[in-house]
Protein backbone atom coordinates (compact mmCIF):
# COMPACT_ATOMS: atom_id res chain seq x y z
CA UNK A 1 199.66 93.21 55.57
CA UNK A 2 198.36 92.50 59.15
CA UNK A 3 197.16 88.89 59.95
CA UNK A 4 193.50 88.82 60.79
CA UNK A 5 193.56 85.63 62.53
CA UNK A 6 196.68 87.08 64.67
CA UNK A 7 195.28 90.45 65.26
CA UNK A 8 191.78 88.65 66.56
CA UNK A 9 194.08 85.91 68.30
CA UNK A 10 195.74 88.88 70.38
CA UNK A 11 192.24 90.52 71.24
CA UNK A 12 190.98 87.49 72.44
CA UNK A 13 194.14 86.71 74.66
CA UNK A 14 193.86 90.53 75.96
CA UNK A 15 190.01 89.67 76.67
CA UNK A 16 190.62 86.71 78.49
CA UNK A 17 192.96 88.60 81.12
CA UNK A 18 191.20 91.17 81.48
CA UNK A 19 187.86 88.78 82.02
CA UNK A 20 190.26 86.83 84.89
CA UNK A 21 191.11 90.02 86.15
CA UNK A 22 187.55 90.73 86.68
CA UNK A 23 186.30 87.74 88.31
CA UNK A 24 189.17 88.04 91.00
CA UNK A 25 188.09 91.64 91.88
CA UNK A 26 184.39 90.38 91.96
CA UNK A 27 185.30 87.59 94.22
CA UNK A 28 186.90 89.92 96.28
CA UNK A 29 184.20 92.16 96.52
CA UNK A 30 182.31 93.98 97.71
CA UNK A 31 184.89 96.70 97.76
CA UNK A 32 184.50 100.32 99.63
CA UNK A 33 188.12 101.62 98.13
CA UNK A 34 187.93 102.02 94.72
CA UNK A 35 191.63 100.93 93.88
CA UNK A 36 192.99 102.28 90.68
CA UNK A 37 195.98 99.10 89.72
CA UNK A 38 198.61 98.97 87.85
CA UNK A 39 196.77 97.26 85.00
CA UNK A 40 194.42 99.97 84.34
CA UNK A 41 191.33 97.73 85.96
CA UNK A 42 189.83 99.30 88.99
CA UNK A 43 188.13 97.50 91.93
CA UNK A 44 185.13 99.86 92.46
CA UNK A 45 184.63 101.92 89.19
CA UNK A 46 180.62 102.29 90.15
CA UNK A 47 180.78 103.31 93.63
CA UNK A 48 178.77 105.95 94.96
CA UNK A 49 180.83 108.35 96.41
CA UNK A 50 182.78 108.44 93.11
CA UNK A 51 186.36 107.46 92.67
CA UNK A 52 186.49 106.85 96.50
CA UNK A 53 189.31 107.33 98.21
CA UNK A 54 191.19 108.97 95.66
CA UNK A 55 189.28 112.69 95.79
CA UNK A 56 189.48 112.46 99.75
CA UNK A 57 193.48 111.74 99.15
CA UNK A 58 193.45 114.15 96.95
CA UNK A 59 192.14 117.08 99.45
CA UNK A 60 194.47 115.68 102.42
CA UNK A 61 197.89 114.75 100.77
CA UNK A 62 199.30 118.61 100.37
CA UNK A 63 199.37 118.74 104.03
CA UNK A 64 201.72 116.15 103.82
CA UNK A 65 205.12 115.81 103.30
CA UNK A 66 206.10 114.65 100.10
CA UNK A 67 209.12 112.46 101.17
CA UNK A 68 208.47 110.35 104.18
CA UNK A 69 211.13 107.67 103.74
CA UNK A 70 212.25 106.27 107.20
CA UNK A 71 208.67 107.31 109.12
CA UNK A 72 206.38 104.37 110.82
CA UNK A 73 202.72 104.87 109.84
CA UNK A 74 200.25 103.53 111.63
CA UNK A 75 196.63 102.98 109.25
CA UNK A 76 193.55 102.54 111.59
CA UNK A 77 190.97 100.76 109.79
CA UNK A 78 192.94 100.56 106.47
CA UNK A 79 190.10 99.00 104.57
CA UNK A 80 191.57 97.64 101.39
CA UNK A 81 194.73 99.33 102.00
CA UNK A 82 194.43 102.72 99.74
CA UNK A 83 196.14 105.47 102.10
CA UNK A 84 198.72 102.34 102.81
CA UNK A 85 199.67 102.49 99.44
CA UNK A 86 199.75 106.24 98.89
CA UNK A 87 201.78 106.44 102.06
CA UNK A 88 203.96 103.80 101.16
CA UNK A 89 204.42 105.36 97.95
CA UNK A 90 206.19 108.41 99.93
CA UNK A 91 208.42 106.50 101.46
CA UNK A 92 206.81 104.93 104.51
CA UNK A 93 206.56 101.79 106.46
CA UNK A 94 203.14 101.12 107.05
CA UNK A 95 201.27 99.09 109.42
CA UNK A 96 197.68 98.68 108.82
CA UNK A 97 195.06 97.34 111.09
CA UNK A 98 191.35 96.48 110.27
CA UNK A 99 188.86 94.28 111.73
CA UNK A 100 187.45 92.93 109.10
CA UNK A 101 188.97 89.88 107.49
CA UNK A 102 187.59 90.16 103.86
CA UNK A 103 188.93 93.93 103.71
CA UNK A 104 192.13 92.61 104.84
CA UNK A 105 191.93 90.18 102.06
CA UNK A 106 191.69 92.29 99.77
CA UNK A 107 194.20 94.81 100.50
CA UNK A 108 196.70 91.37 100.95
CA UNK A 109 195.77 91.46 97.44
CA UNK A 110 195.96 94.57 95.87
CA UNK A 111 199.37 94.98 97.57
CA UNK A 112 200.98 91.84 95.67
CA UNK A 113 199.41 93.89 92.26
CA UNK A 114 201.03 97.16 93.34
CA UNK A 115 204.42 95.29 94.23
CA UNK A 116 204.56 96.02 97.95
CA UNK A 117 206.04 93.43 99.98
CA UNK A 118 205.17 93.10 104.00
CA UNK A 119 208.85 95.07 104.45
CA UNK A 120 206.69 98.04 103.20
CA UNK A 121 203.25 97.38 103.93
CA UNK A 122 201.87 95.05 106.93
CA UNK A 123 198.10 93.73 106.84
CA UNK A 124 196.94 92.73 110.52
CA UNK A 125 193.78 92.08 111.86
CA UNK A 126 192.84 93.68 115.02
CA UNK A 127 191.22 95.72 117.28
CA UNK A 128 192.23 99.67 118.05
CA UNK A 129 191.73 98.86 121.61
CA UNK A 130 194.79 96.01 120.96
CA UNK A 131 197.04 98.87 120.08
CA UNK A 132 197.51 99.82 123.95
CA UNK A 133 199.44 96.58 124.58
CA UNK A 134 201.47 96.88 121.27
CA UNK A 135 205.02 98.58 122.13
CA UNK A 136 206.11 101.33 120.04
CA UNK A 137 204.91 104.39 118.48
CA UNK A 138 203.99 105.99 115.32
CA UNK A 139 205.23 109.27 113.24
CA UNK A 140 201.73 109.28 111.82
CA UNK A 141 198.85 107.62 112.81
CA UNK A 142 195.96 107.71 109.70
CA UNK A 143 192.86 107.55 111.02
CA UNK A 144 189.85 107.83 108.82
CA UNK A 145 185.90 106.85 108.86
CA UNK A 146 186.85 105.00 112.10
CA UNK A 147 185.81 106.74 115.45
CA UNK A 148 182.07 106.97 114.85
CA UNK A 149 181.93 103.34 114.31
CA UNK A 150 183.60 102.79 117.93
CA UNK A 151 181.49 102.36 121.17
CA UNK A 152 184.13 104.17 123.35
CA UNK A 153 185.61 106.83 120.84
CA UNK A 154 187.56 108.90 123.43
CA UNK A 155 188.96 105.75 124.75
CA UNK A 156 190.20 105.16 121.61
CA UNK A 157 191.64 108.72 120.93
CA UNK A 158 193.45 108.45 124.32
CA UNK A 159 194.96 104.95 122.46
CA UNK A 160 195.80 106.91 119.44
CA UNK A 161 197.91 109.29 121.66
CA UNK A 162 200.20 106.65 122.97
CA UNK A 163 200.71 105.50 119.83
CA UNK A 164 201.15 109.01 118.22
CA UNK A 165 204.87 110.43 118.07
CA UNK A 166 204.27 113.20 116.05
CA UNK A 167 200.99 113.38 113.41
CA UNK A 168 197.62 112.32 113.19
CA UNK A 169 194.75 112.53 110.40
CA UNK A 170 191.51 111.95 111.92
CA UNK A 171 188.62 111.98 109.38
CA UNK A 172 185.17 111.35 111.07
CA UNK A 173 181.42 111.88 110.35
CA UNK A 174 179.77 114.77 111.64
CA UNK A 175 176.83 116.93 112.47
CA UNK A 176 176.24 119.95 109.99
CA UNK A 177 175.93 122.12 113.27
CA UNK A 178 178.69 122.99 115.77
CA UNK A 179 181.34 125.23 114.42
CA UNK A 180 183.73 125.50 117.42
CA UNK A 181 183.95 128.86 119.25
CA UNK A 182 185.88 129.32 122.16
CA UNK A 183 186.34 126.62 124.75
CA UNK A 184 184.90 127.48 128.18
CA UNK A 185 187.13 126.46 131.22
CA UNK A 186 184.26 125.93 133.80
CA UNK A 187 180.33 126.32 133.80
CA UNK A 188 178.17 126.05 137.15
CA UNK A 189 175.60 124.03 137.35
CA UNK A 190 172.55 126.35 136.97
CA UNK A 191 174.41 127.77 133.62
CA UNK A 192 173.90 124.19 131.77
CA UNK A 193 171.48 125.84 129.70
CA UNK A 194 174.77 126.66 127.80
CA UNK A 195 174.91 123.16 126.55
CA UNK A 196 172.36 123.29 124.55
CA UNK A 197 174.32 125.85 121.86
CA UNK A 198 175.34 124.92 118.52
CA UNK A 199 178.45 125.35 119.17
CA UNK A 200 178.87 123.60 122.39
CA UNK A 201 180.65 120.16 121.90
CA UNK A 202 178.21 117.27 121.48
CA UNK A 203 177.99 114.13 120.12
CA UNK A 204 174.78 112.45 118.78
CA UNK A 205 174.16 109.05 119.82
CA UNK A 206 172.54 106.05 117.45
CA UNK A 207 170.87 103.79 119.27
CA UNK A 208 170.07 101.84 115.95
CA UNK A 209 171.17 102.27 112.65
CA UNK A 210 172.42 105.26 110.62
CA UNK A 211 172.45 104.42 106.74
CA UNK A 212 171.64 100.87 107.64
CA UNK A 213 174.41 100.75 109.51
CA UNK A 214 174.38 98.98 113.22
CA UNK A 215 177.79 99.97 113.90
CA UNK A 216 177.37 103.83 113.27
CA UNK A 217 177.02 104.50 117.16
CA UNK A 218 178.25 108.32 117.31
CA UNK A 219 177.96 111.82 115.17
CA UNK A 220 179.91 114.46 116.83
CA UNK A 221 179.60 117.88 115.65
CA UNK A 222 182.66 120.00 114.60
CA UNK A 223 183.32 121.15 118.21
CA UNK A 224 183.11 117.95 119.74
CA UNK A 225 185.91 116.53 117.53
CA UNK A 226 188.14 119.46 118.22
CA UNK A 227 187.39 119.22 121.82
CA UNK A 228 187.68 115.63 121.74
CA UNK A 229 191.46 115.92 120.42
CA UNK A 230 192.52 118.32 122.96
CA UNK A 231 191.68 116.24 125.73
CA UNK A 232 193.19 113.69 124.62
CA UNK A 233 196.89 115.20 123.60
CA UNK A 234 196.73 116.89 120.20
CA UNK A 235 197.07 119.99 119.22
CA UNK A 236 194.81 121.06 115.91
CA UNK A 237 197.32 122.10 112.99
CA UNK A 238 194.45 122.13 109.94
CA UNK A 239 191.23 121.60 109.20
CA UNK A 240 192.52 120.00 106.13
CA UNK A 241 188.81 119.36 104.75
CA UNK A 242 184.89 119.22 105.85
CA UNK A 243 185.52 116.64 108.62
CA UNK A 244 188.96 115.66 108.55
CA UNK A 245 191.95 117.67 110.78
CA UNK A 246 195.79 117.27 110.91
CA UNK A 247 196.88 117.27 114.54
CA UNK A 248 200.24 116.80 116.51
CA UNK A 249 201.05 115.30 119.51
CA UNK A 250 201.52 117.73 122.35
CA UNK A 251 203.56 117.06 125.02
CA UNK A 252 201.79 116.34 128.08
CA UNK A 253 202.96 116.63 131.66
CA UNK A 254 203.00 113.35 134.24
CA UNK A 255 199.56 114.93 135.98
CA UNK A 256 197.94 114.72 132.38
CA UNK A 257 199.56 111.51 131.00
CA UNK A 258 198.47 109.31 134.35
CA UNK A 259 194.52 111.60 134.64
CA UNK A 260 193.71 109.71 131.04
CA UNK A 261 196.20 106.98 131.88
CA UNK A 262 194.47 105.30 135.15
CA UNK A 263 191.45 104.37 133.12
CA UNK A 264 192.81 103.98 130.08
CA UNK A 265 194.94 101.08 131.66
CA UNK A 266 191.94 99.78 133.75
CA UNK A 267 189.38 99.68 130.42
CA UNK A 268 192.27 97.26 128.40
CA UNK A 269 193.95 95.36 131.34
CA UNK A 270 197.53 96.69 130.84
């Protein structure tokens, strides 16, 4: 026969990790990525998107190669580190950039819980506009819920090019209006009329706040992202989901690379 006072001695010891397990994540917090770890505890369970990032994974990872052992990832505004990990997971050495010190902390975190030392999975805190002084490039460069947040976006993309070898995910918010049609070489000045179509490329700008948010400073509509990542070196494989495309790097000729070079170089001092 089963001990009682065991059996309620166990419980209690199971309750009292899983209680310290809980005030860590809460200290953490708050947390955007809902991380699911290896204990069965998750660090967002309530949020309002739902089990955030994992459906938006979900959609994007079958455009991905399963096995990406020996690539270099680059993870622009990693948050607390969830596409790190699932990348990492496939083989990749990851380095992932945020801003934000307390997301960094976290994903610092999470990473010890998952087992993923910094051979595997680097946390660093900086800027995108850093990344043009930073040598060396990237097989994939993972770039989600980022460039609306940015006051120069296409400064940024042409940053993301130099870094970009081979892929890029870009996931960004956007306009409900805009689906691209065909891109128009040249208009004349009396035809700018033609601007004003839906699907022209256009971006909205917020001079205040969108969902609260001071630092939501652009909406672009579907044409203005695609537009945006021609000119600045990609090539659009997929439209993988709603507002998120898979792109390659297209090779550029020395006219090109030095037109979105010049300023480039004068806007970060390099």
């Amino acid at each position: 026969m089963a001990n009682p006072a065991a059996s309620s001695s166990s419980y209690s010891a199971i309750d009292e990790v899983a209680a310290a397990r809980a005030a860590e994540i809460a200290e953490l917090g708050p947390w955007f990525h809902n991380l699911h770890l290896p204990d069965g505890s998750q660090t967002a369970p309530e949020h309002p998107l739902g089990d955030f990032p994992a459906f938006k994974w979900q959609q994007i990872a079958p455009h991905l190669t399963r096995d990406m052992s020996g690539w270099r990832v680059l993870d622009i505004g990693c948050n607390a580190g969830y596409y790190s990990f699932e990348l990492a997971r496939r083989g990749a050495q990851v380095l992932a950039i945020d801003v934000d010190p307390r997301y960094l902390a976290q994903a610092r975190w999470a990473a010890k819980q998952f087992g993923f030392g910094e051979d595997r999975v680097r946390f660093v805190q900086m800027q995108i506009y850093d990344l043009a002084r930073e040598a060396g490039t990237y097989d994939l460069v993972w770039f989600m819920g980022v460039l609306y947040h940015l006051r120069h976006p296409l400064l940024a993309l042409d940053i993301v090019r130099r870094k970009c070898a081979h892929l890029m995910v870009l996931q960004t918010l956007t306009m409900p209006d805009g689906e691209p049609g065909k891109a128009v070489a040249d208009i004349d000045l009396d035809e700018r009329a033609r601007l004003l179509d839906a699907s022209w490329p256009k971006m909205a700008f917020i001079e205040h706040r969108l969902r609260s948010d001071p630092t939501n400073w652009w909406v672009p509509n579907h044409a203005c992202v695609e537009a945006m990542l021609r000119a600045s070196g990609f090539d659009l494989l997929a439209r993988v989901e709603e507002e998120s495309w898979l792109c390659e790097a297209r090779a550029r000729t020395a006219e090109e690379v030095e037109a979105a070079d010049a300023e480039l170089r004068a806007a970060v001092g390099i």
